[in-house]
Protein backbone atom coordinates (compact mmCIF):
# COMPACT_ATOMS: atom_id res chain seq x y z
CA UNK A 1 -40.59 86.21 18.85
CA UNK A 2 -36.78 86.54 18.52
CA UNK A 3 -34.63 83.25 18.05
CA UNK A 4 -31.05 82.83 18.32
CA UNK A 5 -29.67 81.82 15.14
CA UNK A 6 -26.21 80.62 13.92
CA UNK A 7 -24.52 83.21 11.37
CA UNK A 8 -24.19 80.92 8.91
CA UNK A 9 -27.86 81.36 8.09
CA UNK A 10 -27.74 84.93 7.79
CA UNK A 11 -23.97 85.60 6.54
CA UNK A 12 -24.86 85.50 2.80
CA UNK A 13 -28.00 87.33 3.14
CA UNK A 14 -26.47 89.99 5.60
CA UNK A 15 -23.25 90.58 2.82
CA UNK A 16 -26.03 91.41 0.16
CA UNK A 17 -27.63 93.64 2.16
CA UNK A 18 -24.54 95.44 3.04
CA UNK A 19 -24.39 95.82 -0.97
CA UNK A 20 -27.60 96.67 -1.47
CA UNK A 21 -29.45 99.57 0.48
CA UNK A 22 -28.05 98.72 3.16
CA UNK A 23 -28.36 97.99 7.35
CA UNK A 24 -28.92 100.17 10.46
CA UNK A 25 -26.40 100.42 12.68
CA UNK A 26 -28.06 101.61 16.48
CA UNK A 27 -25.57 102.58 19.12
CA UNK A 28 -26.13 105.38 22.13
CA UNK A 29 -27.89 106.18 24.54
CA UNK A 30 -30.77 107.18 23.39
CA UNK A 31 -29.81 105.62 20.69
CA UNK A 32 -29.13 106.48 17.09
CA UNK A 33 -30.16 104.71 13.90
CA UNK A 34 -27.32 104.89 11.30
CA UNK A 35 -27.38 103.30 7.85
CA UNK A 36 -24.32 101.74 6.91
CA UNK A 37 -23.22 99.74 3.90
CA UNK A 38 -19.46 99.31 4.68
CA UNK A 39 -19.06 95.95 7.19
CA UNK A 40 -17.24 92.89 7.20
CA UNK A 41 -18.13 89.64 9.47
CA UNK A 42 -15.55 86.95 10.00
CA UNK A 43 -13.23 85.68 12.85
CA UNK A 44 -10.25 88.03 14.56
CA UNK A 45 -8.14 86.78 17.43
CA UNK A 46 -10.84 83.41 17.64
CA UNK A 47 -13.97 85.47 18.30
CA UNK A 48 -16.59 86.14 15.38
CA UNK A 49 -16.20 89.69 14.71
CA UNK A 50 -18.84 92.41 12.59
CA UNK A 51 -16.26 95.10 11.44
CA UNK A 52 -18.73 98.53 11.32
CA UNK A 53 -16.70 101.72 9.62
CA UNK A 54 -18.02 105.66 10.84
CA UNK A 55 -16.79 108.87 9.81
CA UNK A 56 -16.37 111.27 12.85
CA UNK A 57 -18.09 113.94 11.29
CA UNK A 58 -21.66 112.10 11.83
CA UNK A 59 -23.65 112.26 14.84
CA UNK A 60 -23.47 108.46 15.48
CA UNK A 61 -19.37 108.83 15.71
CA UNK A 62 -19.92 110.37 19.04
CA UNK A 63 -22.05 107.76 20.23
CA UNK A 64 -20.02 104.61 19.34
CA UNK A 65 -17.02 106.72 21.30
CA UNK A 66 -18.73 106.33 24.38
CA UNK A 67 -20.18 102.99 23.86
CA UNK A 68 -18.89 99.69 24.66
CA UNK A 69 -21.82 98.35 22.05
CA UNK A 70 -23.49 98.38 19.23
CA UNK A 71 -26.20 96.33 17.52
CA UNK A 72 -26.62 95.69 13.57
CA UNK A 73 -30.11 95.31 12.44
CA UNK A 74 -31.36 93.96 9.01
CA UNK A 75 -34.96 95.64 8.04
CA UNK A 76 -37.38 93.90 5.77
CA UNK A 77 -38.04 95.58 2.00
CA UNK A 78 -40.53 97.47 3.12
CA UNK A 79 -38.34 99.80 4.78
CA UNK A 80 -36.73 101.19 2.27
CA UNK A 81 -37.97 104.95 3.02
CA UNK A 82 -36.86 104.74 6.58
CA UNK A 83 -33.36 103.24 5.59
CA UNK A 84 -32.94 106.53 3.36
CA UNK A 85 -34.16 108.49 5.38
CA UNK A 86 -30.96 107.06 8.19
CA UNK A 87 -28.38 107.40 5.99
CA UNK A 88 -29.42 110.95 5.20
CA UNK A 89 -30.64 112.66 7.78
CA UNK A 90 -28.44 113.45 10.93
CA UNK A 91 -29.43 112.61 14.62
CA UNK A 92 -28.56 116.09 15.75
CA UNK A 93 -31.51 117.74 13.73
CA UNK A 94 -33.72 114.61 13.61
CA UNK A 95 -35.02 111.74 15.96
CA UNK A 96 -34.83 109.35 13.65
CA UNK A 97 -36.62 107.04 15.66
CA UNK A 98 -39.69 108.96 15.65
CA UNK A 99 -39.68 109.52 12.31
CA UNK A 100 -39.13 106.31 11.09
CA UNK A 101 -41.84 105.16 13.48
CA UNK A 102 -39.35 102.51 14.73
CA UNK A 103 -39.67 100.62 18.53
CA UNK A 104 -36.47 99.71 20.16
CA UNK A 105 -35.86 96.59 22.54
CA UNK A 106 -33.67 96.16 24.84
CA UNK A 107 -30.47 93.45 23.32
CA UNK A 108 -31.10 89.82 24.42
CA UNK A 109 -27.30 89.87 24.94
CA UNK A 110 -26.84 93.11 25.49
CA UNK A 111 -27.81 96.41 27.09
CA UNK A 112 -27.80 97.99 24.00
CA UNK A 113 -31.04 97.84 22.07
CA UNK A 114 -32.30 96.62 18.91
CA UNK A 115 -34.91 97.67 16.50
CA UNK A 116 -37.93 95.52 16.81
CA UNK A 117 -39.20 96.35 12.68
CA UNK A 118 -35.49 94.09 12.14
CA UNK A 119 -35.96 90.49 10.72
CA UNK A 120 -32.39 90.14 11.78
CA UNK A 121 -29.89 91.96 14.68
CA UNK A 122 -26.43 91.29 15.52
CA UNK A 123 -25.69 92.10 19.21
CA UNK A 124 -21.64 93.40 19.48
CA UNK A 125 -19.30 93.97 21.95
CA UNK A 126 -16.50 96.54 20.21
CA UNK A 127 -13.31 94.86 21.23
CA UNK A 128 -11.11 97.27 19.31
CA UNK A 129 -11.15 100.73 17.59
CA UNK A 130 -8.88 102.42 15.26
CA UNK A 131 -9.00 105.42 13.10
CA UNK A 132 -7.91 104.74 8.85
CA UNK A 133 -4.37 106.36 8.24
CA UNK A 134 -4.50 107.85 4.95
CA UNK A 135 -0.66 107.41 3.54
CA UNK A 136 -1.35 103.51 4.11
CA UNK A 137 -4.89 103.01 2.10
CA UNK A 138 -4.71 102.57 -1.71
CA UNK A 139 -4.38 106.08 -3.35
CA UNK A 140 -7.24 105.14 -5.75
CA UNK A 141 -9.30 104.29 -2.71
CA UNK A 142 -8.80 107.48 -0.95
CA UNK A 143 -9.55 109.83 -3.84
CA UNK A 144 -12.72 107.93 -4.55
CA UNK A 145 -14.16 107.78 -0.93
CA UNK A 146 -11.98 110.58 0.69
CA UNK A 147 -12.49 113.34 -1.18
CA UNK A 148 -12.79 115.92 2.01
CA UNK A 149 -10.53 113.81 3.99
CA UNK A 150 -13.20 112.62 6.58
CA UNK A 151 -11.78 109.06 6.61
CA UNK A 152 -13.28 106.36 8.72
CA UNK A 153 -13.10 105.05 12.11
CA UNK A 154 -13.30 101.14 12.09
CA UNK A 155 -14.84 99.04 15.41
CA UNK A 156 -14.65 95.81 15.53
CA UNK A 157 -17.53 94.28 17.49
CA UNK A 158 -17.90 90.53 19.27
CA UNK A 159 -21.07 89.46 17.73
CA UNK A 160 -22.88 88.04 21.15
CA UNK A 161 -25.74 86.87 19.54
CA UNK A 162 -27.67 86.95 16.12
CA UNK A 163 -31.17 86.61 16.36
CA UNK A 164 -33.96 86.65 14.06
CA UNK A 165 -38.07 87.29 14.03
CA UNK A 166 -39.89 84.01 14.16
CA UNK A 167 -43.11 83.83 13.00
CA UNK A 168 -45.65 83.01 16.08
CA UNK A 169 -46.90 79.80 15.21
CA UNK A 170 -50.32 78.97 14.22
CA UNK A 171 -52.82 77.06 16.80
């Protein structure tokens, strides 16, 4: 059972998984599971914003283009495989769905769905888009990350709701 949570109880655990292996970003319809380790959270013109960052030469680009959502999900250790396996393999050749053997929900909040395997999703509304401009990032950071140019889009999504798996209780 999902619970609505306040972000406050997830912030510090969703930051180290964003440094370790780490979360799935789903957006499109049908949607596409994208691992993603680039994300800030924190507030923008008053509203709680999860910043996600995609490079328009994977599959997922298209999708968040013609989506007005997205959801963030935060999968337990034991998907470590299928969190590889998203940030490696593209959605054109692959349902990554299938192979990952993961069930989607529809969003409490939202349309868009969520991955049921999550202990954690962020639902997100993306209230603003923009694309990196190269002359104005740090030269250091561009020739690390940017070696073939394909810079980053950045969305900044609304987060709706946060909700995490509950354990069903005992009777």
């Amino acid at each position: 059972m999902r619970k609505e949570i306040d972000i406050s109880s997830v912030f510090e655990e969703t930051v180290e998984y964003l440094k370790g292996d780490g979360v799935i970003l789903l957006a499109g319809n049908p949607p596409n599971p994208m691992t993603i380790g680039w994300g800030t959270i924190g507030y923008i013109w008053g509203r709680l914003i999860f910043t996600v960052l995609v490079r328009p030469s994977r599959f997922t680009f298209s999708l968040m283009e013609s989506s007005t959502e997205f959801t963030v999900n935060l999968l337990p250790d034991e998907f470590i495989r299928q969190l590889s396996l998203c940030g490696t393999k593209s959605g054109r050749n692959t349902d990554k769905l299938i192979e990952c053997g993961f069930q989607i929900e529809k969003g409490i909040n939202l349309v868009s769905p969520y991955i049921r395997e999550s202990a954690v999703h962020f639902e997100c509304c993306i209230v603003h888009k923009h694309d990196l401009i190269p002359e104005n990032l740090d030269i250091n950071i561009a020739k690390r990350y940017y070696p073939s140019d394909d810079f980053h889009k950045v969305y900044y999504g609304e987060i709706l709701g946060v909700f995490r798996e509950m354990p069903v209780p005992a009777f």
